[in-house]
C-alpha atoms as a PDB file:
ATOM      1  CA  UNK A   1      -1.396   8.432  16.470  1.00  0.00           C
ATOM      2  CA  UNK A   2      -0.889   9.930  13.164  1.00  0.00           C
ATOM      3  CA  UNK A   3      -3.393   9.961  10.393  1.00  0.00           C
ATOM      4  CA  UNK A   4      -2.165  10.014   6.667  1.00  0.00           C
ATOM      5  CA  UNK A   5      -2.239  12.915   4.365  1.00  0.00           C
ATOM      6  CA  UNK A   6      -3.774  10.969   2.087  1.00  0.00           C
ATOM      7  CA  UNK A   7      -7.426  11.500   2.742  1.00  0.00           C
ATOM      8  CA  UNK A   8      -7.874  13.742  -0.708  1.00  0.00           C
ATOM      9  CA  UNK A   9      -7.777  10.198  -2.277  1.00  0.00           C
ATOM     10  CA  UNK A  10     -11.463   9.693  -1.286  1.00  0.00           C
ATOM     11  CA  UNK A  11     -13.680  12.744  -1.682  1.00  0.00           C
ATOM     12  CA  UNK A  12     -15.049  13.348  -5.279  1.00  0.00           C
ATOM     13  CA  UNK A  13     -14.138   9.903  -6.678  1.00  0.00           C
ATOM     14  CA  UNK A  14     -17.508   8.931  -8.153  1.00  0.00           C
ATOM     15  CA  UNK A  15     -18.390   5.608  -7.816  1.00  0.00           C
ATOM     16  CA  UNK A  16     -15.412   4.504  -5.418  1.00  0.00           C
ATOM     17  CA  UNK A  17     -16.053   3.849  -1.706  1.00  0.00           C
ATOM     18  CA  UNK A  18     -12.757   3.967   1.079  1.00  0.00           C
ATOM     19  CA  UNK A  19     -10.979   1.697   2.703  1.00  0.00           C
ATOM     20  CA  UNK A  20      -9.362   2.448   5.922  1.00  0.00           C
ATOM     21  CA  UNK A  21      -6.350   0.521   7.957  1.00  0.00           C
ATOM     22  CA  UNK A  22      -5.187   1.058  11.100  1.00  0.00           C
ATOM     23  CA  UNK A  23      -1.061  -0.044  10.777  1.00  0.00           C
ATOM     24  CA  UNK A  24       0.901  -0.571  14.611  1.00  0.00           C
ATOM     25  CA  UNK A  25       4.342  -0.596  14.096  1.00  0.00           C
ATOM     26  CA  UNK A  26       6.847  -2.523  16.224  1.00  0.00           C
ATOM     27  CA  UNK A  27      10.602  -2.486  15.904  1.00  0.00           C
ATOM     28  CA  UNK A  28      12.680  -5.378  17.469  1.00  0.00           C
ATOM     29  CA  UNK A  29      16.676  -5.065  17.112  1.00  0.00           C
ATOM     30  CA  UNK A  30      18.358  -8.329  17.532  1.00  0.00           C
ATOM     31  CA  UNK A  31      22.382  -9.142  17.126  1.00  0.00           C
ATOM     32  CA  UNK A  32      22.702  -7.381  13.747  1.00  0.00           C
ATOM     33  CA  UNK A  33      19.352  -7.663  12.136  1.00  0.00           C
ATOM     34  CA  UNK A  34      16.588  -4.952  13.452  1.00  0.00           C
ATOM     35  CA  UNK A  35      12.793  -5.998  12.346  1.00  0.00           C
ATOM     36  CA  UNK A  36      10.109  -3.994  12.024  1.00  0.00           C
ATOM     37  CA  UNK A  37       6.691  -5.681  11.832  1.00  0.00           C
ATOM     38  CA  UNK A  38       3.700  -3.623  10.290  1.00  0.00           C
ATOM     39  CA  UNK A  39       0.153  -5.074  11.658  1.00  0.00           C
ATOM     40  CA  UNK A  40      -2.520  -4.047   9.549  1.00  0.00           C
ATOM     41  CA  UNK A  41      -6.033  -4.132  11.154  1.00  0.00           C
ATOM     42  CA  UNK A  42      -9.193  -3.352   9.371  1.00  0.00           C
ATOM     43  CA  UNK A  43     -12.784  -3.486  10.420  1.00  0.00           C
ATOM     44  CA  UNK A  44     -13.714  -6.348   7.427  1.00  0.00           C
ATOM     45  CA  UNK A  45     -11.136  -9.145   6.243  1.00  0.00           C
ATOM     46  CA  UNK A  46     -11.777  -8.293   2.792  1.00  0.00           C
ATOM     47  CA  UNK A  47     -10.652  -4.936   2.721  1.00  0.00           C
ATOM     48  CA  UNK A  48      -7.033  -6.095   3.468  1.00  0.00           C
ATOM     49  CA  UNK A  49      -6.766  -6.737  -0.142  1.00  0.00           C
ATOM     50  CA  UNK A  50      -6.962  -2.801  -1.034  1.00  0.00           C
ATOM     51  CA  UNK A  51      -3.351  -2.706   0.584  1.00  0.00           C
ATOM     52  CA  UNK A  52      -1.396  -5.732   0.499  1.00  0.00           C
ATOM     53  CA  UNK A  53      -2.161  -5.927  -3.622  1.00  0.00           C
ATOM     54  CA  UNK A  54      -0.014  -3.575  -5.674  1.00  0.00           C
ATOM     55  CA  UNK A  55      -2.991  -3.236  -8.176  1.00  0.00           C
ATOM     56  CA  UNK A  56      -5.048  -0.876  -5.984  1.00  0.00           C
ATOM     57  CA  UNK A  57      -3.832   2.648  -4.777  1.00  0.00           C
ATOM     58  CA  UNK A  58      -4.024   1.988  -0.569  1.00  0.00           C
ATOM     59  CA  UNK A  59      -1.075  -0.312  -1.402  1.00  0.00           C
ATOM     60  CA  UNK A  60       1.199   2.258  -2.724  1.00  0.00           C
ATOM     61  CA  UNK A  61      -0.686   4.769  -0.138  1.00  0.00           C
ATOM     62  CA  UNK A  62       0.439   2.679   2.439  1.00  0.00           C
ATOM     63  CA  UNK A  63       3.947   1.401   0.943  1.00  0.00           C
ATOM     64  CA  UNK A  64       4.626   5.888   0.869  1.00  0.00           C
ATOM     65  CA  UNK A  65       3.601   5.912   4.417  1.00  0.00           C
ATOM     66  CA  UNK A  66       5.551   2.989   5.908  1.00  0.00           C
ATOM     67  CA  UNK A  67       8.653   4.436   4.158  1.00  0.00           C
ATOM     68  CA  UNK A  68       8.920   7.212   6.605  1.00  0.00           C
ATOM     69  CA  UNK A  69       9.264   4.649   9.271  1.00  0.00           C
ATOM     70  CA  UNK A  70      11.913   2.697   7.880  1.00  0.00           C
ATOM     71  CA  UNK A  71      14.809   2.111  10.464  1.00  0.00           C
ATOM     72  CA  UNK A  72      17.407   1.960   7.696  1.00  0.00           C
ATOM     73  CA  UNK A  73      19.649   4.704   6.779  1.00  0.00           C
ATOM     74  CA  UNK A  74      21.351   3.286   3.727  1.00  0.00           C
ATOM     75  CA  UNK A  75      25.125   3.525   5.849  1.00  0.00           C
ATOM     76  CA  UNK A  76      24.762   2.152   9.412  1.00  0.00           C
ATOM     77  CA  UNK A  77      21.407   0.211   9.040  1.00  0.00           C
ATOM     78  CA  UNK A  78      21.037  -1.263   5.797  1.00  0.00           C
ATOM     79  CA  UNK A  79      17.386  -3.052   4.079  1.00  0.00           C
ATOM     80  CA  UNK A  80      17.762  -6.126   3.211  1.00  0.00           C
ATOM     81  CA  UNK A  81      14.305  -7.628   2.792  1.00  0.00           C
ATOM     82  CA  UNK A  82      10.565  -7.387   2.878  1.00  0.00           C
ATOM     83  CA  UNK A  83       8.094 -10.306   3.849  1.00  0.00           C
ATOM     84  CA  UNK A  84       4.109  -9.997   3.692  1.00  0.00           C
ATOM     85  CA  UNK A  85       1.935 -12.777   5.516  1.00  0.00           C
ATOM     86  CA  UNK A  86      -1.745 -12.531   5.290  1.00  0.00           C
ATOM     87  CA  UNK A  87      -1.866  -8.840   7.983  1.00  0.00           C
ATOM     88  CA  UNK A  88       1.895  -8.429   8.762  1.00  0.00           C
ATOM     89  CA  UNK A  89       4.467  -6.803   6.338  1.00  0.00           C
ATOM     90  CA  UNK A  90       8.028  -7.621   8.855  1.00  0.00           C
ATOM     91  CA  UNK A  91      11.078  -5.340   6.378  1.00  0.00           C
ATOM     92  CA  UNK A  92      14.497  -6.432   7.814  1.00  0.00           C
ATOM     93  CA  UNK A  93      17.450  -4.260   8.000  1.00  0.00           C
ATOM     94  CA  UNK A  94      21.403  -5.543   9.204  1.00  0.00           C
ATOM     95  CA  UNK A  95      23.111  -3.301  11.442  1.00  0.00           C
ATOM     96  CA  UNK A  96      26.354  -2.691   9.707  1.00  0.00           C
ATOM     97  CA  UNK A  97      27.738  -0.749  12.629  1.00  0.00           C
ATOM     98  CA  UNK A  98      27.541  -3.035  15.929  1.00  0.00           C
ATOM     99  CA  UNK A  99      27.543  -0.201  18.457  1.00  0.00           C
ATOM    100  CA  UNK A 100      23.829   0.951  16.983  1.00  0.00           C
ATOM    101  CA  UNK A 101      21.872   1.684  20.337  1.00  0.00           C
ATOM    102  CA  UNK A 102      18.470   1.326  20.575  1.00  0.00           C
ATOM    103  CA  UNK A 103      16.691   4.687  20.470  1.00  0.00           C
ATOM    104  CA  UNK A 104      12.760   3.306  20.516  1.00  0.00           C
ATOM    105  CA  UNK A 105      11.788   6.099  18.171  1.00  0.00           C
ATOM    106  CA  UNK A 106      10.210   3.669  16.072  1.00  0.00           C
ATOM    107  CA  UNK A 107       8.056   1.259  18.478  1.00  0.00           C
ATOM    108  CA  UNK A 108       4.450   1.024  19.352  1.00  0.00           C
ATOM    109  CA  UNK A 109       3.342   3.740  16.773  1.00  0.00           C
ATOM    110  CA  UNK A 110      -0.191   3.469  15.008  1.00  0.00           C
ATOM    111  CA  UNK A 111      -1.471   5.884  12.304  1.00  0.00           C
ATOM    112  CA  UNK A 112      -4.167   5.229   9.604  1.00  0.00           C
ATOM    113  CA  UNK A 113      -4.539   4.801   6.341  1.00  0.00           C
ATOM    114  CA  UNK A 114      -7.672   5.781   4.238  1.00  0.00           C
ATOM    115  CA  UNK A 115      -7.715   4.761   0.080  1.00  0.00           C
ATOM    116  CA  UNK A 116     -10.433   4.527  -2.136  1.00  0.00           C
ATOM    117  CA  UNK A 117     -12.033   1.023  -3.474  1.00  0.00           C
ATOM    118  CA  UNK A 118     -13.232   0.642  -7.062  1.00  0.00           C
ATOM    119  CA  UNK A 119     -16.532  -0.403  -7.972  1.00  0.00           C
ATOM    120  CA  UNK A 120     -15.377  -3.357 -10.007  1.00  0.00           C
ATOM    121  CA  UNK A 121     -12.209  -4.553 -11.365  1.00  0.00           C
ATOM    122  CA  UNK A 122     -13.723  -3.599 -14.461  1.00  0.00           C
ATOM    123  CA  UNK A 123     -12.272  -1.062 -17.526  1.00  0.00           C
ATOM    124  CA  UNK A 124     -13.829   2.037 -16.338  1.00  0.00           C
ATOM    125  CA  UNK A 125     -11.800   1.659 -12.856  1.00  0.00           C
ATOM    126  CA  UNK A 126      -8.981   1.075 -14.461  1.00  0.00           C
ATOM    127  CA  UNK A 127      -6.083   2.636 -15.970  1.00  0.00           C
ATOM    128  CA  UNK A 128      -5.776   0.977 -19.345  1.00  0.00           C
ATOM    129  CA  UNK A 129      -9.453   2.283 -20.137  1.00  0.00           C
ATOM    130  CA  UNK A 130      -9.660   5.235 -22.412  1.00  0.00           C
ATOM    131  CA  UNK A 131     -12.783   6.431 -22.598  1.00  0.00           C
ATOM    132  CA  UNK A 132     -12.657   8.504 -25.290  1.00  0.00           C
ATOM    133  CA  UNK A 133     -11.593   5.786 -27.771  1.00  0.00           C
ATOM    134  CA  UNK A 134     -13.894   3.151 -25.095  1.00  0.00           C
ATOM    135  CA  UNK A 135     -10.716   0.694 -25.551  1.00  0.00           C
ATOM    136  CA  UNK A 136      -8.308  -0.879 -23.148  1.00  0.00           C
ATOM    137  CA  UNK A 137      -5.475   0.398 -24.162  1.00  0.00           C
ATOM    138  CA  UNK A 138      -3.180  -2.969 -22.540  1.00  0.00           C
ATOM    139  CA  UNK A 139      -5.175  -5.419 -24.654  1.00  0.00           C
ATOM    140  CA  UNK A 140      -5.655  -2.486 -28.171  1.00  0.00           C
ATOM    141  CA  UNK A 141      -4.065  -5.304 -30.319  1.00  0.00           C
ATOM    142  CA  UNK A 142      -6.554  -7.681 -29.200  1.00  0.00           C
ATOM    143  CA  UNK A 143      -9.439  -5.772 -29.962  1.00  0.00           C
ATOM    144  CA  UNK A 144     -10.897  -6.367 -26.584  1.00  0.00           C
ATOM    145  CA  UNK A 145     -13.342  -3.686 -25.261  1.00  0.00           C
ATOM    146  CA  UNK A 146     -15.061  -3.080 -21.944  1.00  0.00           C
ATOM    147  CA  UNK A 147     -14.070  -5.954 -19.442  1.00  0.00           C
ATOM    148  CA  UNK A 148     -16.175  -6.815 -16.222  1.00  0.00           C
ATOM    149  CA  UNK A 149     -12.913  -8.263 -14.658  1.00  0.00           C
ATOM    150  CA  UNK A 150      -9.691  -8.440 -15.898  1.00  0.00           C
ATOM    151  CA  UNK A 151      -6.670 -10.073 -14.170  1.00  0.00           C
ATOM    152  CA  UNK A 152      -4.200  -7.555 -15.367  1.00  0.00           C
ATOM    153  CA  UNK A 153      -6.165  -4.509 -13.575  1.00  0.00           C
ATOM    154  CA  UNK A 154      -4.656  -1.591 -12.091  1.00  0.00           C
ATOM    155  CA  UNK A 155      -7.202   1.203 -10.142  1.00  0.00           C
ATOM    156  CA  UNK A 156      -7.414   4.554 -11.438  1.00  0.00           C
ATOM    157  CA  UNK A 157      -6.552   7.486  -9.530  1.00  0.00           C
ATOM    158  CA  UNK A 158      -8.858  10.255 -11.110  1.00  0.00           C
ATOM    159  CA  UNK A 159     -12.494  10.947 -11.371  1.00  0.00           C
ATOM    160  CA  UNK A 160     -14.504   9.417 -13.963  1.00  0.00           C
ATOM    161  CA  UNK A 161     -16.679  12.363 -14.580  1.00  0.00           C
END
């Protein structure tokens, strides 16, 4: 098992509670396609949002860390697609050379991932918020100041002092 580097993510973040994921890998190679299927298991449904939605950090946390499992070397094992349902990511590669041999390298792994949550999908999570100017700086031209929840949302990685 292999725990991500990542943990810095949650200490000193003000505000901001962690998520954490446990991610099992398999990798089945069939004809010329090869599949791996990333299970993501978390102790509470609702934290499976923090890392399937590209709005929150654990989704590019994770996204960094399931890149160094990728099959695919760009000559002999090419990606060709990535498909999320609900827990499982499956990314499909096609075996441009025929003669690839199974290694199992990449099957049954596990390692975790740890992110922080915001608070709220609110301004002062987010990255649009300045607070010295206490603006969103997406929505300026609008006028639009301090939002509870906002659809177009993206989590901020520093402190908020």
């Amino acid at each position: 098992m292999k725990n991500s580097e990542n943990k810095s993510y949650t200490n000193g973040l003000g505000g901001l509670n962690s998520a954490q994921i446990k991610v099992y890998l398999e990798t089945q190679i069939r004809d010329l396609n090869i599949f791996q299927n990333f299970r993501l298991v978390t102790s509470d449904i609702r934290l499976l949002q923090y890392f399937t939605n590209d709005k929150f950090i654990g989704y590019h946390v994770l996204e960094k860390e399931m890149l160094k499992y990728y099959i695919g070397d760009g000559e002999n094992i090419v990606y060709r697609k990535k498909m999320c349902y609900n827990n499982l990511i499956t990314v499909v590669f096609e075996k441009l050379n025929k003669d690839f041999s199974d290694s199992n390298e990449y099957s049954n792994i596990q390692f975790i991932i740890e992110a922080p949550i915001p608070a709220t999908l609110g301004c002062k999570d987010c990255i649009y918020f300045k607070k010295k100017y206490r603006q969103c700086l997406y929505y300026q031209q609008m006028g639009i100041k301090l939002r509870k929840n906002c659809a177009d949302f993206r989590q901020k990685e520093v402190n908020h002092g």
